[in-house]
PDB file of N, CA and C in Angstrom:
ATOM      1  N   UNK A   1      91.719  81.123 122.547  1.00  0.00           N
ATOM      2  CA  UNK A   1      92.593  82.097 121.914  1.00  0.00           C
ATOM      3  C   UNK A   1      92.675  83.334 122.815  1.00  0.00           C
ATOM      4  N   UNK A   2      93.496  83.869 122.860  1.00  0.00           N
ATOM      5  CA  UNK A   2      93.927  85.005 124.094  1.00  0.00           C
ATOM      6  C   UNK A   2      93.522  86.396 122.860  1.00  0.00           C
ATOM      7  N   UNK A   3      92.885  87.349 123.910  1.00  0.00           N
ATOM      8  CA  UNK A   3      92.760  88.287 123.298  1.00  0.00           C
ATOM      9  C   UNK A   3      93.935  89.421 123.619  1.00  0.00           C
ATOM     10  N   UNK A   4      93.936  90.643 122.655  1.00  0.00           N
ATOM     11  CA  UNK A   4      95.210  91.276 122.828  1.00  0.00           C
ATOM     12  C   UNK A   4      94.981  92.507 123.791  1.00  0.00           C
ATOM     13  N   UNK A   5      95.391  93.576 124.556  1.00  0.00           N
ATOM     14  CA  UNK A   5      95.170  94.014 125.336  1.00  0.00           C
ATOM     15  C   UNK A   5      96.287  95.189 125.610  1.00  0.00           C
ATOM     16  N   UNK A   6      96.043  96.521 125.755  1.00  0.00           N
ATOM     17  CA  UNK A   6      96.739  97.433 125.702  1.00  0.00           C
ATOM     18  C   UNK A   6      97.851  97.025 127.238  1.00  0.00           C
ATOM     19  N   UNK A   7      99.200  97.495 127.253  1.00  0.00           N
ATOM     20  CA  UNK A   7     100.040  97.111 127.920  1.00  0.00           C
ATOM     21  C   UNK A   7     100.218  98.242 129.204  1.00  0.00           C
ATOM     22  N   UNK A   8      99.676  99.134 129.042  1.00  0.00           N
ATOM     23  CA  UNK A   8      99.495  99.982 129.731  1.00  0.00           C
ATOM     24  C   UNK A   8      98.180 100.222 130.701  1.00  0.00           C
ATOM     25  N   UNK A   9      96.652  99.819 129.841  1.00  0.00           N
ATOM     26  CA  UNK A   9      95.631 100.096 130.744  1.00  0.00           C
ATOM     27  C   UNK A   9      94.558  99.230 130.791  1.00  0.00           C
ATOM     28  N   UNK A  10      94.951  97.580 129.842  1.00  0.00           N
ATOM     29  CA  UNK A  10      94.569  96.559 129.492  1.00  0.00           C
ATOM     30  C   UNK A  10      93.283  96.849 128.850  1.00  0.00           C
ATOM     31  N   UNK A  11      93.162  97.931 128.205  1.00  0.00           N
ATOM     32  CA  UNK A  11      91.944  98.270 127.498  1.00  0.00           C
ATOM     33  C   UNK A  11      91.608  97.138 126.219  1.00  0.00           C
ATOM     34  N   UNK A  12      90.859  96.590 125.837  1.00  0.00           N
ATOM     35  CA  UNK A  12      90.895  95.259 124.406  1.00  0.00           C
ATOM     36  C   UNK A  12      90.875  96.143 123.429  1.00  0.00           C
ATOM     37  N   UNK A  13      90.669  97.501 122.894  1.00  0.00           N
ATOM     38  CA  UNK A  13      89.790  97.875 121.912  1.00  0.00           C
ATOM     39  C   UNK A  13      91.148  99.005 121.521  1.00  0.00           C
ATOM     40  N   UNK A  14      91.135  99.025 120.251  1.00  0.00           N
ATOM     41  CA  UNK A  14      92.821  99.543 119.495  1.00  0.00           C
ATOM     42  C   UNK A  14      92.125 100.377 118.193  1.00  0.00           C
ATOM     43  N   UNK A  15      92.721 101.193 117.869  1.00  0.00           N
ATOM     44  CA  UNK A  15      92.334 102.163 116.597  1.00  0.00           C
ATOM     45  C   UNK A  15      93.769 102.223 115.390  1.00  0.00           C
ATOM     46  N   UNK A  16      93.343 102.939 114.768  1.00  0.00           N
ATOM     47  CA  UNK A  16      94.311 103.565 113.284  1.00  0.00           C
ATOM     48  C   UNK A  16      94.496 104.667 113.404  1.00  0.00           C
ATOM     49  N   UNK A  17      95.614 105.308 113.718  1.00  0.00           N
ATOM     50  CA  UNK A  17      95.389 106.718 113.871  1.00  0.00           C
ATOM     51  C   UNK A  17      96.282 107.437 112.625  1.00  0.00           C
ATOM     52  N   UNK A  18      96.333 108.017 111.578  1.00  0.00           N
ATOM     53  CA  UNK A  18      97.439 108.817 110.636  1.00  0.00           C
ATOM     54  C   UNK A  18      97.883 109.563 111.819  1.00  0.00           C
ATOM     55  N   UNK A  19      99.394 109.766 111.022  1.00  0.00           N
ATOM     56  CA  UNK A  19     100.743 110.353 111.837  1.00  0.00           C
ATOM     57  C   UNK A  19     101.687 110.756 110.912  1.00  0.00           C
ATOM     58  N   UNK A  20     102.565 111.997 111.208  1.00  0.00           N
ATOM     59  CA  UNK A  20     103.278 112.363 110.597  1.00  0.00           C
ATOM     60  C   UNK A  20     104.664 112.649 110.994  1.00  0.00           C
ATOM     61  N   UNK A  21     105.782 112.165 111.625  1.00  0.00           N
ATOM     62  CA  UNK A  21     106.129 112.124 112.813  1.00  0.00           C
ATOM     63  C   UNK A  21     107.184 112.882 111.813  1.00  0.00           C
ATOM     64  N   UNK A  22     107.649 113.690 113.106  1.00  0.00           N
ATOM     65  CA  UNK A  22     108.634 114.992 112.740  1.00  0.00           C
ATOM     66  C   UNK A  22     109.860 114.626 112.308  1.00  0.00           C
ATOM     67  N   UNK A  23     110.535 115.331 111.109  1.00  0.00           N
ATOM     68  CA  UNK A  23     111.794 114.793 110.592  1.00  0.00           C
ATOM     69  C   UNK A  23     111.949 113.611 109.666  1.00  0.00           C
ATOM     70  N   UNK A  24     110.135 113.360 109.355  1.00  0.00           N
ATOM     71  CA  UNK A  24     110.131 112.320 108.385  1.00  0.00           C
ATOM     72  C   UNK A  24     109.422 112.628 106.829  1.00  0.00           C
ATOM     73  N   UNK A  25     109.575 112.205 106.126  1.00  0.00           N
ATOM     74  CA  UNK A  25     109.507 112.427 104.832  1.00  0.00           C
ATOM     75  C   UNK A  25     107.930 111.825 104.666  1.00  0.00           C
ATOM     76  N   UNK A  26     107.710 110.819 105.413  1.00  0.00           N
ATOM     77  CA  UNK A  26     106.089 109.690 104.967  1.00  0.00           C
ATOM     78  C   UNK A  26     105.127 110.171 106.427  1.00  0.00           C
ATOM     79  N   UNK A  27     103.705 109.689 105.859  1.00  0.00           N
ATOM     80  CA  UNK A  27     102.795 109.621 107.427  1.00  0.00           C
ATOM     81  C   UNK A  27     102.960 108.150 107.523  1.00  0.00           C
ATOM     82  N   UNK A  28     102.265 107.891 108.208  1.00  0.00           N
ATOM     83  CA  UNK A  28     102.710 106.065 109.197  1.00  0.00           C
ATOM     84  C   UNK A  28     101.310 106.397 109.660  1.00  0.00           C
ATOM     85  N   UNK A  29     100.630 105.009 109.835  1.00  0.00           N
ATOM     86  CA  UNK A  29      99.670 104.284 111.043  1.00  0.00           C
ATOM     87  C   UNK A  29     100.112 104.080 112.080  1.00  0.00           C
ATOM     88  N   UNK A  30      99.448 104.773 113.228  1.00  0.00           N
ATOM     89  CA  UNK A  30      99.753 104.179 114.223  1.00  0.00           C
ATOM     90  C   UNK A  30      98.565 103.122 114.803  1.00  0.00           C
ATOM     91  N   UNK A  31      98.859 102.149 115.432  1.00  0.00           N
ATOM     92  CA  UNK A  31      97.938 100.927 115.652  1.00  0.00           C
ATOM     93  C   UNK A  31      98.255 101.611 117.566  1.00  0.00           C
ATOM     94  N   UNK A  32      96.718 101.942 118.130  1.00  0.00           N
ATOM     95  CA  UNK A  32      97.253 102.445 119.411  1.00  0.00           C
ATOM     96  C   UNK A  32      95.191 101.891 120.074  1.00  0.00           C
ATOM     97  N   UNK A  33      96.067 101.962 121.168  1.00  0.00           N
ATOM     98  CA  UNK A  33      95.021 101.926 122.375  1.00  0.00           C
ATOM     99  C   UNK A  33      93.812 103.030 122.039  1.00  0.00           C
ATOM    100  N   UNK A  34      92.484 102.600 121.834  1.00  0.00           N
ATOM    101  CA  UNK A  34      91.503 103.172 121.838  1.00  0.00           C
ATOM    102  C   UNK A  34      91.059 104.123 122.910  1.00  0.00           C
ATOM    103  N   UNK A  35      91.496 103.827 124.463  1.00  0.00           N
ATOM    104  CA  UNK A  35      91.251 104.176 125.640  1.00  0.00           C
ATOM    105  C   UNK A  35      92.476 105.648 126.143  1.00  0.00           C
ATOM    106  N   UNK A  36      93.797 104.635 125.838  1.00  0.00           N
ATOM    107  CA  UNK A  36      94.869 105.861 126.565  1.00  0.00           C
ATOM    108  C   UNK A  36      95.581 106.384 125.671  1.00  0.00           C
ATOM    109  N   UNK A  37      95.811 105.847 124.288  1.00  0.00           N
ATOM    110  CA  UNK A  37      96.457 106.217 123.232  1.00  0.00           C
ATOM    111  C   UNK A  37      98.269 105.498 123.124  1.00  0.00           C
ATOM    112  N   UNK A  38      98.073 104.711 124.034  1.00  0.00           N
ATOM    113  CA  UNK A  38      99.451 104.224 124.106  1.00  0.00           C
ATOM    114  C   UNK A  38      99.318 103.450 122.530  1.00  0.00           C
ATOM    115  N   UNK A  39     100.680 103.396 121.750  1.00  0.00           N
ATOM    116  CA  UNK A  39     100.895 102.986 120.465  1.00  0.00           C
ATOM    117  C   UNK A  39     101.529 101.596 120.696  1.00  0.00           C
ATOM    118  N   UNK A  40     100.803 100.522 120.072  1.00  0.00           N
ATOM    119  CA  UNK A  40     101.274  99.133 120.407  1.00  0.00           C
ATOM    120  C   UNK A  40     101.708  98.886 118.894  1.00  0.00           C
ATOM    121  N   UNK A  41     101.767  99.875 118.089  1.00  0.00           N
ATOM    122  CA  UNK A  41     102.592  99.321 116.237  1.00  0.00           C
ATOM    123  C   UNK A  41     102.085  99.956 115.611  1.00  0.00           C
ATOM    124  N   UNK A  42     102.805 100.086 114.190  1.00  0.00           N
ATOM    125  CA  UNK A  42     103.252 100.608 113.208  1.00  0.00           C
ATOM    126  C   UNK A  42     102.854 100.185 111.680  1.00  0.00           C
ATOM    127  N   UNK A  43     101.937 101.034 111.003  1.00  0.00           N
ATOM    128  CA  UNK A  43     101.740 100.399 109.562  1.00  0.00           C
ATOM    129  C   UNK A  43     102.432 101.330 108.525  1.00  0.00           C
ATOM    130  N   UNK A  44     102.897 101.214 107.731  1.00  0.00           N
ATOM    131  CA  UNK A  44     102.970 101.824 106.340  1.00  0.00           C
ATOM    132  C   UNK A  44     101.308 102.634 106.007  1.00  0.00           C
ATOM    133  N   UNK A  45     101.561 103.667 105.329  1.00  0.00           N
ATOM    134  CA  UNK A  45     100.355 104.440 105.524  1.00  0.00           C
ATOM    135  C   UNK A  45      99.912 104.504 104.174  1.00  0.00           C
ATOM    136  N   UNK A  46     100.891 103.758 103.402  1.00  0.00           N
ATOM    137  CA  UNK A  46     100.247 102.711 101.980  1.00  0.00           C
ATOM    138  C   UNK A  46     100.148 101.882 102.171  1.00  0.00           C
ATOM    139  N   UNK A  47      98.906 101.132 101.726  1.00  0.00           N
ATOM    140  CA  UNK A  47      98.865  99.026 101.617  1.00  0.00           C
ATOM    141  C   UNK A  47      99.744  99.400 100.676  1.00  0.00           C
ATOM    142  N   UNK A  48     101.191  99.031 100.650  1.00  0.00           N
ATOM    143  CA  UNK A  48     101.961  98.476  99.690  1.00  0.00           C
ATOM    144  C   UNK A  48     101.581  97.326  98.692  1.00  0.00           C
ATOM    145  N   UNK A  49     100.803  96.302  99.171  1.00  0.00           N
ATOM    146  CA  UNK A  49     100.293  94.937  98.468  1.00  0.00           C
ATOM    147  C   UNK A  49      99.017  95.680  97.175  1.00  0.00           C
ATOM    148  N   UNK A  50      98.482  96.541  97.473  1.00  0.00           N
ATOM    149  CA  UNK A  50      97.253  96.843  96.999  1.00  0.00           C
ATOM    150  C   UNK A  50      98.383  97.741  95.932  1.00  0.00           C
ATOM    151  N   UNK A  51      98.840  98.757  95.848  1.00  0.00           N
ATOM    152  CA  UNK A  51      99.603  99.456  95.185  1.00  0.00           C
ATOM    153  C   UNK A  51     100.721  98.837  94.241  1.00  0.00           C
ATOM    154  N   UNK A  52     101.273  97.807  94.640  1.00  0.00           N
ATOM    155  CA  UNK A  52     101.602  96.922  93.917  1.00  0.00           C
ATOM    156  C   UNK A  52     100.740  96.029  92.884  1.00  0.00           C
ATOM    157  N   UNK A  53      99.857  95.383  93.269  1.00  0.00           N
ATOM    158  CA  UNK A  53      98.889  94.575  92.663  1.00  0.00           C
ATOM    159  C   UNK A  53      98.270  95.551  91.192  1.00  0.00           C
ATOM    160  N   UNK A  54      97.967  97.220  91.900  1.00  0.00           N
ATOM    161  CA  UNK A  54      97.233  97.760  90.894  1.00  0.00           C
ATOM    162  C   UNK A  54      98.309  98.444  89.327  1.00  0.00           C
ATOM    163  N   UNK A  55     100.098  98.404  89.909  1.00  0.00           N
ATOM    164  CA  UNK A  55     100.687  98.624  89.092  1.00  0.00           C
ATOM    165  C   UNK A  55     100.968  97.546  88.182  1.00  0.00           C
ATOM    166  N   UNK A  56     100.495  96.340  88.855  1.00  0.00           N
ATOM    167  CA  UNK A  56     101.307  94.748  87.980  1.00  0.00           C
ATOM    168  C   UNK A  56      99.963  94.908  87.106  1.00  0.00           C
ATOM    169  N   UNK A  57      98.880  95.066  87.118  1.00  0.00           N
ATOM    170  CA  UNK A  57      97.879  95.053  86.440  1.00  0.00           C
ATOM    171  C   UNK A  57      97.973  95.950  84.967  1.00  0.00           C
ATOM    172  N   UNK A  58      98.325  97.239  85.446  1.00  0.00           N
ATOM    173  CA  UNK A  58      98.809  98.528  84.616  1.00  0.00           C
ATOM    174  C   UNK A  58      99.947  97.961  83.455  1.00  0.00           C
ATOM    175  N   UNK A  59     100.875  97.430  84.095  1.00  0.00           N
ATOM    176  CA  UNK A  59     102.117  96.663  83.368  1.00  0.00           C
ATOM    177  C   UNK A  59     101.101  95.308  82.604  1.00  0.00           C
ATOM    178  N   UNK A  60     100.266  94.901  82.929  1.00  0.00           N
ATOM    179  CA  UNK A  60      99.874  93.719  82.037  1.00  0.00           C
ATOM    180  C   UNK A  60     100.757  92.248  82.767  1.00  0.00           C
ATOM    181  N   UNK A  61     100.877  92.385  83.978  1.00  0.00           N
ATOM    182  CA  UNK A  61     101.934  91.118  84.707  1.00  0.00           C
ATOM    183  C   UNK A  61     100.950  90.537  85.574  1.00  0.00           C
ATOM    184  N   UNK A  62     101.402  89.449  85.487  1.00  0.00           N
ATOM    185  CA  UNK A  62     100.753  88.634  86.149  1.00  0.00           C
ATOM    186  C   UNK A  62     101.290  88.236  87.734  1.00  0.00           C
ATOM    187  N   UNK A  63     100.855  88.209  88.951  1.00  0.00           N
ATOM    188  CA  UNK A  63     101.601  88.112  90.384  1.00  0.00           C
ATOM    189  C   UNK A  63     101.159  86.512  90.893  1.00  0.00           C
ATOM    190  N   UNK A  64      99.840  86.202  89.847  1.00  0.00           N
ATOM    191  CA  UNK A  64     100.068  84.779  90.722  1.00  0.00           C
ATOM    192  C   UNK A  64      99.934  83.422  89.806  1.00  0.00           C
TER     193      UNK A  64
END
């Protein structure tokens, strides 16, 4: 299995960083290089799945 590797300084090792990027309404994850900070992706800075799950519960619904 190939491991993943920053594209910039082939560093292996990647972090979570909160972000608030200007002109935006939400913060975002950034998924970035541990070493140079280059940003290899993007999370929602809610687990949407978890926030969902805990409102279907609240409602009394069932998801699976």
């Amino acid at each position: 299995m190939a491991q993943s590797k920053c594209p910039t300084c082939d560093n292996k090792l990647f972090e979570m960083v909160e972000n608030s990027p200007s002109k935006s309404n939400y913060k975002v994850m950034f998924i970035q290089c541990s070493k140079c900070g280059s940003v290899v992706g993007v999370m929602d800075y809610y687990n949407i799945g978890t926030l969902i799950s805990k409102l279907a519960d609240k409602l009394g619904v069932k998801l699976n």
